[in-house]
N, C-alpha and C. Protein backbone atom coordinates (compact mmCIF):
# COMPACT_ATOMS: atom_id res chain seq x y z
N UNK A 1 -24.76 -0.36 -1.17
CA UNK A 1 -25.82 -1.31 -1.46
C UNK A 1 -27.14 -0.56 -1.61
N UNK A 2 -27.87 -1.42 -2.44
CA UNK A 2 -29.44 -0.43 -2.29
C UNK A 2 -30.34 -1.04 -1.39
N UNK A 3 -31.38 -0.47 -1.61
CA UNK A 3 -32.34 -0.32 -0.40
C UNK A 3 -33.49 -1.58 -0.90
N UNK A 4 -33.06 -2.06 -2.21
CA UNK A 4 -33.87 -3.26 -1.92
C UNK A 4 -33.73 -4.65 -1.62
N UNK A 5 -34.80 -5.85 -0.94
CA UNK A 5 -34.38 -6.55 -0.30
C UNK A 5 -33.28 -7.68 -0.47
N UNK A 6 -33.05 -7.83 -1.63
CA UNK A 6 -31.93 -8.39 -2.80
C UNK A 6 -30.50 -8.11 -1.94
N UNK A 7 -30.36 -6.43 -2.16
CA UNK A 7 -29.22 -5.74 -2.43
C UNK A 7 -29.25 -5.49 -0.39
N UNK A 8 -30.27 -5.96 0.26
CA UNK A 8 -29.97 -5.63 1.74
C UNK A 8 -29.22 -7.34 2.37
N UNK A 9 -30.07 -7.81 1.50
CA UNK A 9 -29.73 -9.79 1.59
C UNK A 9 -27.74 -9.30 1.62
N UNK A 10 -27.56 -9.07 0.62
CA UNK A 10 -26.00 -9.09 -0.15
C UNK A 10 -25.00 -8.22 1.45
N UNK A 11 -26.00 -7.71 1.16
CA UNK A 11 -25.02 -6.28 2.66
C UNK A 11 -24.77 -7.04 3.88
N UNK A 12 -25.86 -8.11 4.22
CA UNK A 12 -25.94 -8.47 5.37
C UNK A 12 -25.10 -9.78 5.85
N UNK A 13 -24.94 -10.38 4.41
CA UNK A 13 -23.90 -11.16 4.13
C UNK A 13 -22.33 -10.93 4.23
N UNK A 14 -22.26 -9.41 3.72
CA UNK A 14 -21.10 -9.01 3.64
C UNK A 14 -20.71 -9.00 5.17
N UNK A 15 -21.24 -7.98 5.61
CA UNK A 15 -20.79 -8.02 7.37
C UNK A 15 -20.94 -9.00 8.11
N UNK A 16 -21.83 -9.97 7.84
CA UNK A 16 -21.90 -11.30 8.58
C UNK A 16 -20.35 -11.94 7.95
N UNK A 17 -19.48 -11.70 6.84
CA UNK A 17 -18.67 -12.49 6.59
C UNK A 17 -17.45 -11.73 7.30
N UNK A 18 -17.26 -10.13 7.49
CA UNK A 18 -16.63 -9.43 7.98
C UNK A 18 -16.27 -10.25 9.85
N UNK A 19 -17.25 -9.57 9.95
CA UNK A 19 -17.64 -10.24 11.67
C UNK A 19 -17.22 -12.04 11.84
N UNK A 20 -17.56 -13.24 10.72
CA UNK A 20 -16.95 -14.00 11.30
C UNK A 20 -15.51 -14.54 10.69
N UNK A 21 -14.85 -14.01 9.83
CA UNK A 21 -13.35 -14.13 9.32
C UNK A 21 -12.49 -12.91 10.31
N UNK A 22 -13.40 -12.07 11.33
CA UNK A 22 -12.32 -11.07 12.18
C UNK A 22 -11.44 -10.16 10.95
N UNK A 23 -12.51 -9.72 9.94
CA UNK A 23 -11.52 -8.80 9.15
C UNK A 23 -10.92 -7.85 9.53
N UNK A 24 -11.74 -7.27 10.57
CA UNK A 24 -11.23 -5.89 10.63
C UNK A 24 -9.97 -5.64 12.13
N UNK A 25 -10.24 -6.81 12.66
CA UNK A 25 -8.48 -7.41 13.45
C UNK A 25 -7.53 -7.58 12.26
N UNK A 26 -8.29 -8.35 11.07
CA UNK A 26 -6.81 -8.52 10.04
C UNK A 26 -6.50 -7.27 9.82
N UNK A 27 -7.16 -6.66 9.74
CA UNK A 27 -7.01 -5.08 9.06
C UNK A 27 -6.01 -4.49 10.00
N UNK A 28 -6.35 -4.49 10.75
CA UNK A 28 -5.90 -3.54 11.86
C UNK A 28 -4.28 -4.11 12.31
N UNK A 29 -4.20 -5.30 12.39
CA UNK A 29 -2.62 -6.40 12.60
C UNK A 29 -1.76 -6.19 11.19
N UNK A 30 -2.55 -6.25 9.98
CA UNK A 30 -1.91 -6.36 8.69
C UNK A 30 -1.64 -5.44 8.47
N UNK A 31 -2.05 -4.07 8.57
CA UNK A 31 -1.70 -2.55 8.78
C UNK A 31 -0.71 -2.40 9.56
N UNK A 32 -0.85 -2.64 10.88
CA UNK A 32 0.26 -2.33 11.55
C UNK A 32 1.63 -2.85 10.96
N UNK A 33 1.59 -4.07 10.60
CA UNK A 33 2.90 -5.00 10.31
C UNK A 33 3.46 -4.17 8.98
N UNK A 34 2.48 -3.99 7.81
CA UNK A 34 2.95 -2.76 6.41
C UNK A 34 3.77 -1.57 7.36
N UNK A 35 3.02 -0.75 8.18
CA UNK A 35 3.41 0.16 8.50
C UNK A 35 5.32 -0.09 8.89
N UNK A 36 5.08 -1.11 10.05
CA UNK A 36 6.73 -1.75 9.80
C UNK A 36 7.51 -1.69 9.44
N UNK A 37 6.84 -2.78 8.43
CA UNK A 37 7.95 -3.30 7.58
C UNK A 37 8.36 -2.28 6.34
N UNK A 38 7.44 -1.29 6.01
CA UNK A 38 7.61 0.04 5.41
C UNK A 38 8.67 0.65 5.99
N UNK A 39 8.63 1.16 6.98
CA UNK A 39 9.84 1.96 7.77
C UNK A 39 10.65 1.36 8.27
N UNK A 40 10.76 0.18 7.84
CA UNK A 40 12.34 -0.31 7.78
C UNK A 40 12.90 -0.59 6.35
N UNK A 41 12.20 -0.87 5.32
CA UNK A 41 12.28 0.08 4.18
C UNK A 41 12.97 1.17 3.74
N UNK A 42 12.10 2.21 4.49
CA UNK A 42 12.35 3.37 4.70
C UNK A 42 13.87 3.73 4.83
N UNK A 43 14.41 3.14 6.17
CA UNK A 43 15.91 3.66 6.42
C UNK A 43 16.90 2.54 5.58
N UNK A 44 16.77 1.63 4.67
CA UNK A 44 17.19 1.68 3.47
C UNK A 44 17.13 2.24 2.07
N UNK A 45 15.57 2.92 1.79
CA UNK A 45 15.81 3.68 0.92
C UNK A 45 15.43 5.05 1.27
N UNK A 46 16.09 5.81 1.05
CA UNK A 46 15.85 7.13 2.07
C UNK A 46 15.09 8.44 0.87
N UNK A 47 14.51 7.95 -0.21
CA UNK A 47 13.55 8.28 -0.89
C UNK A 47 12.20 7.78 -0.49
N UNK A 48 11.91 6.96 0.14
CA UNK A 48 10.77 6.78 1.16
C UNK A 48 10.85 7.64 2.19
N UNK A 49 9.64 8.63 1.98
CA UNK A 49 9.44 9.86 3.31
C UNK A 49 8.32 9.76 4.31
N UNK A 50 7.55 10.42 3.97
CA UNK A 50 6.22 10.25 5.22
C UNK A 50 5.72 8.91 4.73
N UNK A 51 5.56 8.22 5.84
CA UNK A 51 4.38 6.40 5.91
C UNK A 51 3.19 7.24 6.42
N UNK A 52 1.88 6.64 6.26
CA UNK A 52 0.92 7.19 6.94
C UNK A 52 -0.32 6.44 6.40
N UNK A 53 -1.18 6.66 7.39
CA UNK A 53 -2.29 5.80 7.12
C UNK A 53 -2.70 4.60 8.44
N UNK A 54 -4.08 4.12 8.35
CA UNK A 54 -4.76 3.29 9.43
C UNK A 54 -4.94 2.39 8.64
N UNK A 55 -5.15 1.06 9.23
CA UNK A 55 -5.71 -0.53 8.92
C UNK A 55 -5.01 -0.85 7.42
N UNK A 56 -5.84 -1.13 6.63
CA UNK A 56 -4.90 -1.15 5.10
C UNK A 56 -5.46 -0.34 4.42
N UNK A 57 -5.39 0.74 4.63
CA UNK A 57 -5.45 1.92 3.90
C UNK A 57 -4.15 3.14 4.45
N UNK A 58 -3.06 2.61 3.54
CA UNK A 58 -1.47 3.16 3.72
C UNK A 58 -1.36 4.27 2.50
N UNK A 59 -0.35 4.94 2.82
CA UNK A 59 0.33 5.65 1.80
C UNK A 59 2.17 6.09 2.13
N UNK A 60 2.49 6.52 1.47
CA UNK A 60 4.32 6.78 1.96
C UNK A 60 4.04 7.84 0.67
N UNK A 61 5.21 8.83 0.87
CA UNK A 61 5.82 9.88 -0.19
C UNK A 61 7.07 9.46 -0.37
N UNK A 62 7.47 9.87 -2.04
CA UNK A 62 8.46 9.70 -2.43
C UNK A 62 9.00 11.20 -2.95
N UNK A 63 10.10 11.31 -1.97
CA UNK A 63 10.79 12.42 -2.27
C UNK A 63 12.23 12.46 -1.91
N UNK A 64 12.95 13.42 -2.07
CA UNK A 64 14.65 13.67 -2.07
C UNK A 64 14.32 14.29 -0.20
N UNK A 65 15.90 14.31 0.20
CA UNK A 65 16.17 14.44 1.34
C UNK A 65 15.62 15.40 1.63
N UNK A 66 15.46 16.64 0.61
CA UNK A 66 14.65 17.89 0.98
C UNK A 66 13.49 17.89 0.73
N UNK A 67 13.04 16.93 0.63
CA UNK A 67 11.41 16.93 0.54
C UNK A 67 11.13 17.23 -0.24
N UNK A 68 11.82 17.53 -1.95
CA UNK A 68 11.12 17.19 -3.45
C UNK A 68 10.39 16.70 -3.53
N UNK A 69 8.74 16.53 -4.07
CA UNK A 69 8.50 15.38 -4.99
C UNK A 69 9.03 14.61 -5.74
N UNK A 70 9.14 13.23 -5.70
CA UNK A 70 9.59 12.72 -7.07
C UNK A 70 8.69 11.92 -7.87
N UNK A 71 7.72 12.32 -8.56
CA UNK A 71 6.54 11.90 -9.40
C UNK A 71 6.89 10.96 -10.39
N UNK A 72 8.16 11.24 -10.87
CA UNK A 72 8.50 10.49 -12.13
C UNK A 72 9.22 8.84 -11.48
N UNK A 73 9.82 8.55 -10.09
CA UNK A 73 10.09 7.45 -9.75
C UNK A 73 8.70 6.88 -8.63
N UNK A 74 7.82 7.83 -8.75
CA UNK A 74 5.96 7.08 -7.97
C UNK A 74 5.60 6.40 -9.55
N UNK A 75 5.17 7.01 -10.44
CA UNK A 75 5.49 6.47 -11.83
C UNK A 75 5.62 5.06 -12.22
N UNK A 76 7.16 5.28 -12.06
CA UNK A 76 7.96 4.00 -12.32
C UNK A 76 7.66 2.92 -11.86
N UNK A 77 7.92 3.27 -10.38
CA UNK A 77 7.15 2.27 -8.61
C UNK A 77 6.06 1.27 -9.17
N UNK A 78 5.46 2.48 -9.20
CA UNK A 78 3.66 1.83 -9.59
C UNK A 78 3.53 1.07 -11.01
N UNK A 79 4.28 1.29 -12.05
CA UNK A 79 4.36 0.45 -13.48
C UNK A 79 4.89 -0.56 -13.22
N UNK A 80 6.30 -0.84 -12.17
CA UNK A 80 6.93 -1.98 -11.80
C UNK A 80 5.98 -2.66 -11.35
N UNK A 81 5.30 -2.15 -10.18
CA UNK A 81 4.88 -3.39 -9.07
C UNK A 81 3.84 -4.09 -9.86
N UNK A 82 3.38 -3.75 -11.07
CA UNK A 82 2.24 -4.57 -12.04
C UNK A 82 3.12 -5.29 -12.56
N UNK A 83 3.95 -5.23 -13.00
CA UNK A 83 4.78 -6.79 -13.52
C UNK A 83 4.81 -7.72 -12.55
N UNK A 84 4.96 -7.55 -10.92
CA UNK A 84 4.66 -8.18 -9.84
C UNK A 84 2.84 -8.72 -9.59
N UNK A 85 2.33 -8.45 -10.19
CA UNK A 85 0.62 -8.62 -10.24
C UNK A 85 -0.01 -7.49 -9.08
N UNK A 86 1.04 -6.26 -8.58
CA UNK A 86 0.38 -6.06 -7.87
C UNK A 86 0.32 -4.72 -8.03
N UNK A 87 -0.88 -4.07 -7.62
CA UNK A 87 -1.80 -2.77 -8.42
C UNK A 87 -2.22 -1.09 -7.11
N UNK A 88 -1.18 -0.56 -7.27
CA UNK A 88 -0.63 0.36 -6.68
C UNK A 88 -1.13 1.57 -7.37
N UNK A 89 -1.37 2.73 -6.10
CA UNK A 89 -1.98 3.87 -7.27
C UNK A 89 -1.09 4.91 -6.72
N UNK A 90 -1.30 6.34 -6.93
CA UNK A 90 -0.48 7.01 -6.48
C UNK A 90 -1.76 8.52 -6.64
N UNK A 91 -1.12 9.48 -5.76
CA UNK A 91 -2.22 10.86 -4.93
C UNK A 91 -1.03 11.67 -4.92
N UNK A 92 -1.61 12.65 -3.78
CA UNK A 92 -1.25 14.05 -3.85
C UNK A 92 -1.03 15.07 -5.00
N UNK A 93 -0.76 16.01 -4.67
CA UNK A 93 -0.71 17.24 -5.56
C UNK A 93 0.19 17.02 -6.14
N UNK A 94 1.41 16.26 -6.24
CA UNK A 94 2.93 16.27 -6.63
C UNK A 94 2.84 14.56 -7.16
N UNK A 95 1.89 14.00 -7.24
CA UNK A 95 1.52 12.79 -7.69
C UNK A 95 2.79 11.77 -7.19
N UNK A 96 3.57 11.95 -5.81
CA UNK A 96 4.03 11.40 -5.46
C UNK A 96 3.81 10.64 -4.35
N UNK A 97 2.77 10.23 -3.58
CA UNK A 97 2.16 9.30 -2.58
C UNK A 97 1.67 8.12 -3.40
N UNK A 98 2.50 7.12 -3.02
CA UNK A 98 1.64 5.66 -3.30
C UNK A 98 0.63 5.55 -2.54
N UNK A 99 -0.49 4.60 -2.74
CA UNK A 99 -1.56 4.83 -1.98
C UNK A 99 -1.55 2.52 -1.73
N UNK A 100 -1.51 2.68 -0.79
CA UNK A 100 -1.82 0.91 -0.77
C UNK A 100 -3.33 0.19 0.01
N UNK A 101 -4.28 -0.40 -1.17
CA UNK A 101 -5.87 -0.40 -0.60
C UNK A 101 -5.95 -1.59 -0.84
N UNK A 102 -5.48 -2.56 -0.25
CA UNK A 102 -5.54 -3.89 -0.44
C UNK A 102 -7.30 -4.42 0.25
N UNK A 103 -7.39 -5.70 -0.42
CA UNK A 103 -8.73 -6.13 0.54
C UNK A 103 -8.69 -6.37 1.75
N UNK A 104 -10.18 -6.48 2.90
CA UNK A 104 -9.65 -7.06 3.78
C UNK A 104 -8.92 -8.44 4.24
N UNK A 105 -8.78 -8.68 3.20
CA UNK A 105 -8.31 -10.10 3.48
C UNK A 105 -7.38 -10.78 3.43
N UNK A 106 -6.40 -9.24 2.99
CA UNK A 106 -4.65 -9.28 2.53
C UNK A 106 -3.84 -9.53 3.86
N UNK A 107 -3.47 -10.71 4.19
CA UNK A 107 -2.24 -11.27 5.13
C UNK A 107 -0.94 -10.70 5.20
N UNK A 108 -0.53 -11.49 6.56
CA UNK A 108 0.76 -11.15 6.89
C UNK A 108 1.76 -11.25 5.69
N UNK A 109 0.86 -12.67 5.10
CA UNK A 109 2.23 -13.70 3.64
C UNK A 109 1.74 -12.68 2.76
N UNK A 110 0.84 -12.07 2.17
CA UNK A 110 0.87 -11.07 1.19
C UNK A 110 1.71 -9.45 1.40
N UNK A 111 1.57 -9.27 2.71
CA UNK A 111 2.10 -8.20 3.18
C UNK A 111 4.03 -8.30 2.88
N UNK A 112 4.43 -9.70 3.22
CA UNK A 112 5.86 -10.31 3.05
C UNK A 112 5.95 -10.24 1.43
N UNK A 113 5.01 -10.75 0.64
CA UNK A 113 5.54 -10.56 -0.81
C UNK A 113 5.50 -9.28 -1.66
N UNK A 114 4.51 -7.69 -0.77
CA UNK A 114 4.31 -6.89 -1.12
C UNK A 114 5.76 -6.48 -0.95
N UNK A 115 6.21 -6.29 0.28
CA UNK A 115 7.70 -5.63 0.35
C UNK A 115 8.78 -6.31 -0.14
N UNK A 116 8.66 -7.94 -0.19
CA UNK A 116 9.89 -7.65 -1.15
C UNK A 116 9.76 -7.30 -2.92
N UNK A 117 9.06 -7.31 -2.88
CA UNK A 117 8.73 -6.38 -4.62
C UNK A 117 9.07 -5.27 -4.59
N UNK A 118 8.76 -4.42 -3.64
CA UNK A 118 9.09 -3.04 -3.54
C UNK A 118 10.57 -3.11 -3.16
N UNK A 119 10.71 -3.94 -2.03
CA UNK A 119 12.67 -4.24 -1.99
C UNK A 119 13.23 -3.91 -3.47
N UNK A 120 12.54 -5.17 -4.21
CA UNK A 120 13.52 -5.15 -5.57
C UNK A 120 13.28 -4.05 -6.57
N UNK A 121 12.13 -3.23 -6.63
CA UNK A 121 11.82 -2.34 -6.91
C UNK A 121 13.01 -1.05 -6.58
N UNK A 122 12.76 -0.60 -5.46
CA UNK A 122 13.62 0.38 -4.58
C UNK A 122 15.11 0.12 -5.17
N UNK A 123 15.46 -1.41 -5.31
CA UNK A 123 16.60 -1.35 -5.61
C UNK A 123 17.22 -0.65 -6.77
N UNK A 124 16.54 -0.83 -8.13
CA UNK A 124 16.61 -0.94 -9.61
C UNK A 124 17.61 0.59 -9.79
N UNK A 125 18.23 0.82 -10.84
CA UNK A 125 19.35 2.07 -10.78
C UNK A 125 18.38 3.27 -11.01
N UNK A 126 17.12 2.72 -11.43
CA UNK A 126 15.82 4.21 -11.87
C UNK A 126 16.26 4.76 -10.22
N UNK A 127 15.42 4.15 -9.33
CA UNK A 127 15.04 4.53 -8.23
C UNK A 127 16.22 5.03 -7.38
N UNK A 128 17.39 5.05 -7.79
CA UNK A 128 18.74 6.07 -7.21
C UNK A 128 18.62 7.14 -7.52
N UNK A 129 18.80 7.72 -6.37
CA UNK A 129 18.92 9.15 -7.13
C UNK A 129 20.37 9.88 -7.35
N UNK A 130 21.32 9.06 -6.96
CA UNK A 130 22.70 9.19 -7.32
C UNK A 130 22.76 8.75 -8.55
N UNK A 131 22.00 8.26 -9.73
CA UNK A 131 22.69 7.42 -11.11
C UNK A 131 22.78 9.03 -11.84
């Protein structure tokens, strides 16, 4: 925000709305529950590697049992989950970390429709790495 009284009005609003919707408890509960429900995920698709990350600011790697990158199914991941409306980016050096930066205001019920997208996602014959 800037420093004039406009743009201090707007700021002060923002955290006054933070502070009384308890965002940053959502943050912190809705994070935990991703983290979860990610790593149980996880030990179904075993191309999900490191989870990591605080409040809703997550990430996971996608790699082979030996810890490959697999850039070309982060790719895929992330082109799918936009047919789902939902807008996924991807990091690291090996451009294989999804990165998940939802608002604060993303719920438990959004958190439930994020994974099963990625469920059906994970499923698809791309994302085997046996095909």
């Amino acid at each position: 925000f800037g420093g004039n009284p406009v743009s201090c009005a707007t700021a002060n609003e923002v955290l006054n709305e933070i502070q009384l919707k308890n965002l940053q408890l959502n943050a912190k509960k809705t994070g935990d529950y991703l983290i979860k429900k990610i790593t149980k995920l996880s030990k179904k698709y075993p191309i999900i590697a490191q989870i990591r990350g605080k409040g809703l600011f997550l990430g996971f790697e996608l790699a082979t049992k030996l810890l490959e990158p697999l850039p070309k199914q982060t790719k895929y991941l992330i082109n799918r989950m936009q047919e789902f409306k939902i807008l996924l980016s991807s990091d690291g050096l090996d451009k294989n970390v999804i990165k998940i930066k939802p608002p604060l205001t993303f719920s438990i019920e959004n958190s439930d429709y994020l994974i099963s997208c990625l469920d059906t996602v994970f499923s698809e014959d791309y994302m085997n790495l046996n095909h």
